[in-house]
Protein backbone atom coordinates (compact mmCIF):
# COMPACT_ATOMS: atom_id res chain seq x y z
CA UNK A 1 -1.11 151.19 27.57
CA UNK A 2 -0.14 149.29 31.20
CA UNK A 3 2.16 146.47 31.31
CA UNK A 4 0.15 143.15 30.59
CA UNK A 5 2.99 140.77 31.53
CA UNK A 6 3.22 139.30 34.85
CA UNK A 7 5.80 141.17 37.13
CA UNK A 8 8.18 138.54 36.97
CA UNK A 9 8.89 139.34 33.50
CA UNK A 10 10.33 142.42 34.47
CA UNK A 11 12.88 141.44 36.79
CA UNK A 12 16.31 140.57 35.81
CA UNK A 13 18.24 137.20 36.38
CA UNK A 14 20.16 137.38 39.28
CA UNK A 15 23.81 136.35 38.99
CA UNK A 16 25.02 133.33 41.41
CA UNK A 17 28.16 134.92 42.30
CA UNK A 18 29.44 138.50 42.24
CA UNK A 19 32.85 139.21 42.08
CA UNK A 20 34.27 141.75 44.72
CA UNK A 21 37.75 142.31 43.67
CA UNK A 22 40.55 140.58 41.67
CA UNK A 23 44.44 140.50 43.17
CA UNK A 24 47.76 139.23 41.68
CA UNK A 25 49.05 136.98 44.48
CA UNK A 26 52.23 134.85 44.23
CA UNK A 27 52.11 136.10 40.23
CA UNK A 28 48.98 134.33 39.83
CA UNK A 29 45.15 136.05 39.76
CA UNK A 30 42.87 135.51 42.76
CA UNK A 31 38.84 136.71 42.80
CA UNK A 32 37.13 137.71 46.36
CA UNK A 33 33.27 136.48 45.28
CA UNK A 34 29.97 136.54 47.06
CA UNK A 35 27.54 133.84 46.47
CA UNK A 36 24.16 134.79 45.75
CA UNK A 37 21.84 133.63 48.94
CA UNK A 38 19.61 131.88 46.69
CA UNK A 39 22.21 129.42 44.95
CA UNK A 40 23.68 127.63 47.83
CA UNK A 41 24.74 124.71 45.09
CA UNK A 42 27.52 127.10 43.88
CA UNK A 43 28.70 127.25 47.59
CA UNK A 44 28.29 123.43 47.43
CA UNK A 45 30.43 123.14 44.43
CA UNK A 46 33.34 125.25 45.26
CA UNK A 47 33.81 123.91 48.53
CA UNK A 48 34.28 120.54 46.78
CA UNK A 49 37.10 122.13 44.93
CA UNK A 50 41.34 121.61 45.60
CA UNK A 51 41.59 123.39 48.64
CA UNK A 52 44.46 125.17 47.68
CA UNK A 53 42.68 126.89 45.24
CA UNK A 54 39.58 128.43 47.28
CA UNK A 55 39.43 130.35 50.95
CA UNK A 56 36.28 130.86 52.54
CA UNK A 57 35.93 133.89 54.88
CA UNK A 58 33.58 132.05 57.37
CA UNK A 59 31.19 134.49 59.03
CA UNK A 60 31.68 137.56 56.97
CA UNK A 61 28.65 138.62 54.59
CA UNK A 62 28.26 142.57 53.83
CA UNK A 63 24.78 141.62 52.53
CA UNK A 64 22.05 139.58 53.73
CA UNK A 65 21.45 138.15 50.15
CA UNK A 66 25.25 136.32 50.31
CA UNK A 67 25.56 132.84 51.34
CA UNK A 68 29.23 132.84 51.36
CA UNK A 69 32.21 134.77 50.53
CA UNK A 70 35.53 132.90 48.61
CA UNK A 71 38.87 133.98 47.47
CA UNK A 72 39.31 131.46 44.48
CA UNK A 73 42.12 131.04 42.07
CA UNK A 74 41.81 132.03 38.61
CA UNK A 75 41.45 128.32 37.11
CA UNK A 76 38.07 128.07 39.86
CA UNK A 77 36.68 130.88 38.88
CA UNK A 78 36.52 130.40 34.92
CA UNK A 79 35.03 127.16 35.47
CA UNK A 80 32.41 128.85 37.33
CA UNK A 81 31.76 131.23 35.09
CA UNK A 82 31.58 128.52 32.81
CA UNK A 83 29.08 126.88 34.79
CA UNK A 84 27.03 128.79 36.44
């Protein structure tokens, strides 16, 4: 029997933010993320954050899909993952 749902049904949600790699810096964790092209209010929101706790690597995108690329402290990123 064919699939009777509509094809968006068979697509996945797509996560906001992917995390590239994790680092112990100064005895504290940092994450290297990608935002997700398509959720340019995470962007929003992090750059809105203490600015000692993010870095943004202006320019640099492996992927089409990312809108921007962060190194964020550990206390940033669980509130993201809390949020978004």
């Amino acid at each position: 029997m064919p699939n009777t749902f509509p094809l968006a049904y068979n697509f996945k949600r797509r996560s906001k933010f992917n995390t590239v790699t994790d680092a112990m810096v100064d005895g504290q964790q940092w994450y290297t993320i990608e935002i997700d092209f398509f959720s340019p209010e995470v962007s929003s929101w992090v750059r809105q954050q203490e600015q000692e706790f993010i870095y943004e690597h202006r320019g640099y995108s492996q992927s089409r899909f990312v809108n921007a690329v962060f190194d964020v402290h550990e206390s940033i990123y669980t509130l993201m993952a809390l949020k978004f």
